[in-house]
Protein backbone atom coordinates (compact mmCIF):
# COMPACT_ATOMS: atom_id res chain seq x y z
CA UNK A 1 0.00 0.00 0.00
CA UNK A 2 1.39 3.10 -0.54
CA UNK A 3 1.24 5.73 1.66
CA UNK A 4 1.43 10.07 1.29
CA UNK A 5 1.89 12.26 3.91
CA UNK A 6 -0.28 15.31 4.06
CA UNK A 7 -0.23 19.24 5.38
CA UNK A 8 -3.43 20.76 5.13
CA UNK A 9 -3.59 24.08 6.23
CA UNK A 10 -7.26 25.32 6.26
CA UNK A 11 -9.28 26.88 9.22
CA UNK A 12 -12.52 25.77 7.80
CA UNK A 13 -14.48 22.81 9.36
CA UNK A 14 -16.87 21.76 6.62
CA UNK A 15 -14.14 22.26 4.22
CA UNK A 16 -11.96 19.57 6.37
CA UNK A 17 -14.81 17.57 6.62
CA UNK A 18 -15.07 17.35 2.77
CA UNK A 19 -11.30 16.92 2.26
CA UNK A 20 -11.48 13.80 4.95
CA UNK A 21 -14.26 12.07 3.19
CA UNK A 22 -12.25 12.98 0.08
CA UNK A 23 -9.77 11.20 0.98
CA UNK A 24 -11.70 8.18 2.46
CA UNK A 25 -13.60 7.88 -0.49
CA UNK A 26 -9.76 7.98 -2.32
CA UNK A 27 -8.17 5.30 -0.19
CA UNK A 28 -11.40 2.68 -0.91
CA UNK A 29 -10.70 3.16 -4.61
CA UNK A 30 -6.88 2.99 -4.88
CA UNK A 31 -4.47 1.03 -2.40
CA UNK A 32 -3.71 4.26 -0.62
CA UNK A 33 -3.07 5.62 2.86
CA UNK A 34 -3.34 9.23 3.30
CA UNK A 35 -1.16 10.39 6.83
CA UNK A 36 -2.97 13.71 7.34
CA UNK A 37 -1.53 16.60 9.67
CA UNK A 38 -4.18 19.63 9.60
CA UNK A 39 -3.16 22.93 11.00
CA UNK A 40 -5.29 26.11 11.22
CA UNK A 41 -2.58 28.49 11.54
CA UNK A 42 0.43 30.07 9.05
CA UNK A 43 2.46 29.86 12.02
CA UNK A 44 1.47 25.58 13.18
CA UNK A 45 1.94 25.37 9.45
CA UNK A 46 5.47 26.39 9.45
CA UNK A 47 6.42 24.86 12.04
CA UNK A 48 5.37 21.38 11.07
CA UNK A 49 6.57 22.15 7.68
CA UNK A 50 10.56 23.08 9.32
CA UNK A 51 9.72 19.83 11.36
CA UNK A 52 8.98 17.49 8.77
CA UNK A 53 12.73 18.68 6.94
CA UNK A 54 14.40 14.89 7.20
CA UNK A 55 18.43 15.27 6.55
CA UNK A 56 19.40 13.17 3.89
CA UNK A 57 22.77 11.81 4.11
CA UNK A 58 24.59 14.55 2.85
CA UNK A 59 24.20 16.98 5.75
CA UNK A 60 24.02 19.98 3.04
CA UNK A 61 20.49 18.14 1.85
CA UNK A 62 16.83 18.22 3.06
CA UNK A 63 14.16 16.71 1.95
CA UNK A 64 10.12 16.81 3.21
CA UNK A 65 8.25 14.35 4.50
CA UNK A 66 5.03 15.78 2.84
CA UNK A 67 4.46 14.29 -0.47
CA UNK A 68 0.69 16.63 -0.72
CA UNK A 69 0.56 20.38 0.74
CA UNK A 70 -3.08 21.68 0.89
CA UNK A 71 -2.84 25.73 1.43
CA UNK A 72 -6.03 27.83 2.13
CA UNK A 73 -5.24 32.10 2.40
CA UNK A 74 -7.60 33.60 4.69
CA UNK A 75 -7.52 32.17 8.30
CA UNK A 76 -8.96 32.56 11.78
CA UNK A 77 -12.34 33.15 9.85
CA UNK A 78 -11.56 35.85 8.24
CA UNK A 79 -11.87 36.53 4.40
CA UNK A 80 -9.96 38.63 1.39
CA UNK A 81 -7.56 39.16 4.57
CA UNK A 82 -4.16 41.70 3.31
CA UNK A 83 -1.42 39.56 1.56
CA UNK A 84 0.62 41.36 4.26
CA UNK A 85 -0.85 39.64 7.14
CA UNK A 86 1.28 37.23 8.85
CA UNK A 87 -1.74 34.67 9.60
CA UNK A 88 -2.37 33.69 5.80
CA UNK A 89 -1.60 31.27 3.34
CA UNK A 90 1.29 33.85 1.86
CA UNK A 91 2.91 34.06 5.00
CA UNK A 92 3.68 30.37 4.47
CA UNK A 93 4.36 31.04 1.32
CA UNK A 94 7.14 33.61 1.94
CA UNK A 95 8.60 30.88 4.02
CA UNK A 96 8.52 28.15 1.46
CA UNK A 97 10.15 30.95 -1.02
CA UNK A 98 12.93 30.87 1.78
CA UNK A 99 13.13 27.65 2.40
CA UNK A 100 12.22 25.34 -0.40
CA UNK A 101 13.72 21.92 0.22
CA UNK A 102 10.96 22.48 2.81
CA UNK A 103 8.44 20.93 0.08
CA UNK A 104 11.16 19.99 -2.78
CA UNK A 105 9.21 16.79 -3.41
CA UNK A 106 5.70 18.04 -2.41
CA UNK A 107 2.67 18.83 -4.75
CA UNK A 108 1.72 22.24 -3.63
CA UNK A 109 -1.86 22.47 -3.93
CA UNK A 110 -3.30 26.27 -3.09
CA UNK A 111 -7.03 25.80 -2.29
CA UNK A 112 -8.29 29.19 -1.33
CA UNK A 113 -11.41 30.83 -2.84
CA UNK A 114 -9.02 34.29 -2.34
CA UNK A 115 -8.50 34.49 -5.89
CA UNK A 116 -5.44 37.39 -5.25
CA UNK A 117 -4.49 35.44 -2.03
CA UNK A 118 -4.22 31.96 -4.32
CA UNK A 119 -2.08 34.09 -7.25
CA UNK A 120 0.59 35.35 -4.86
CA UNK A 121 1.15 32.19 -3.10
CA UNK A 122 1.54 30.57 -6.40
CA UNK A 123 3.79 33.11 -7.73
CA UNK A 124 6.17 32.36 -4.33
CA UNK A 125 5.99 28.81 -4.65
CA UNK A 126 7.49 26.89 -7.44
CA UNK A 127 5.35 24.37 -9.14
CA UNK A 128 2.46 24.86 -6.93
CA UNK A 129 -1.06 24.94 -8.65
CA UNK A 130 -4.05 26.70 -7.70
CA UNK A 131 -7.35 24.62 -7.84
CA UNK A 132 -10.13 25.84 -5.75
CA UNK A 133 -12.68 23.54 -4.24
CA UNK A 134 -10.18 20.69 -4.05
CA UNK A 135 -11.88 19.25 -0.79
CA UNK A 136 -15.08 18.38 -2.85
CA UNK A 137 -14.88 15.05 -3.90
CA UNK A 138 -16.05 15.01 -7.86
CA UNK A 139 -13.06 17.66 -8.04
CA UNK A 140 -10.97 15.97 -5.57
CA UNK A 141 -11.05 12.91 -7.60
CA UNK A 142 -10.18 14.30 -10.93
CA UNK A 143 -7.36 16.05 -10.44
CA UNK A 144 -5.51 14.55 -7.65
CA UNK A 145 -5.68 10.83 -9.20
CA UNK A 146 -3.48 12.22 -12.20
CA UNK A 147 -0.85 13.76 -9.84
CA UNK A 148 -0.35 10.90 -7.16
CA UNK A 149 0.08 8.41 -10.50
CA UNK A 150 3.44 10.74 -11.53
């Protein structure tokens, strides 16, 4: 069975409800195992995404242990929030920018319905790809299937 490890940042509880039964309906379908760490803060996000860095054996070398990052823009309820503000999606993105061995193996997924929120962290994160309503399964489905198969 193969497994993928999985940040979700999103502040949202139907939205997490959706992405869980996402992924349930997912696993039944494929012979998968999603690991699922969900955060509702930039800041928990960081840090579990400067946790999950695993040295490789050259010391100069990181790697993450996410294989699937789920990022959402406007948190603690809050919506169309400043791309400034330090408790938003772009926050994490300016760290990623910084520190991108931090998902150097990762599919960056941006999720947020912030359409100017969802362009800048996609513009600071290489290869990440906005798709909006990603936690609903019909979408989930189609365009996740595709990217775990690479």
């Amino acid at each position: 069975m193969k497994e993928y490890n999985v940040l979700i940042l999103e502040d949202d509880e139907n939205r997490m409800e959706q992405f869980y039964k996402s992924f349930e309906m997912y696993q039944d379908a494929h012979d998968v195992q999603f690991n699922v760490c969900h955060v509702e803060t930039a800041a928990d996000a960081i840090a579990e995404l400067s946790a999950g860095l695993q040295l490789t054996d050259d010391i100069n070398s990181a790697s993450s242990m996410f294989d699937l990052v789920f990022l959402d823009h406007d948190l603690g309820g809050e919506v169309y929030v400043s791309l400034s503000d330090e408790n938003t999606g772009s926050a994490v993105a300016r760290w990623i920018s910084e520190h991108t061995e931090s998902i150097n193996k990762a599919w960056v997924i941006v999720h947020s319905l912030n359409h100017f929120g969802a362009r800048n962290m996609c513009s600071l994160i290489p290869g990440a790809f906005y798709i909006p309503f990603i936690w609903e399964p019909r979408i989930f489905r189609t365009r996740i299937y595709g990217g775990l198969k690479r």
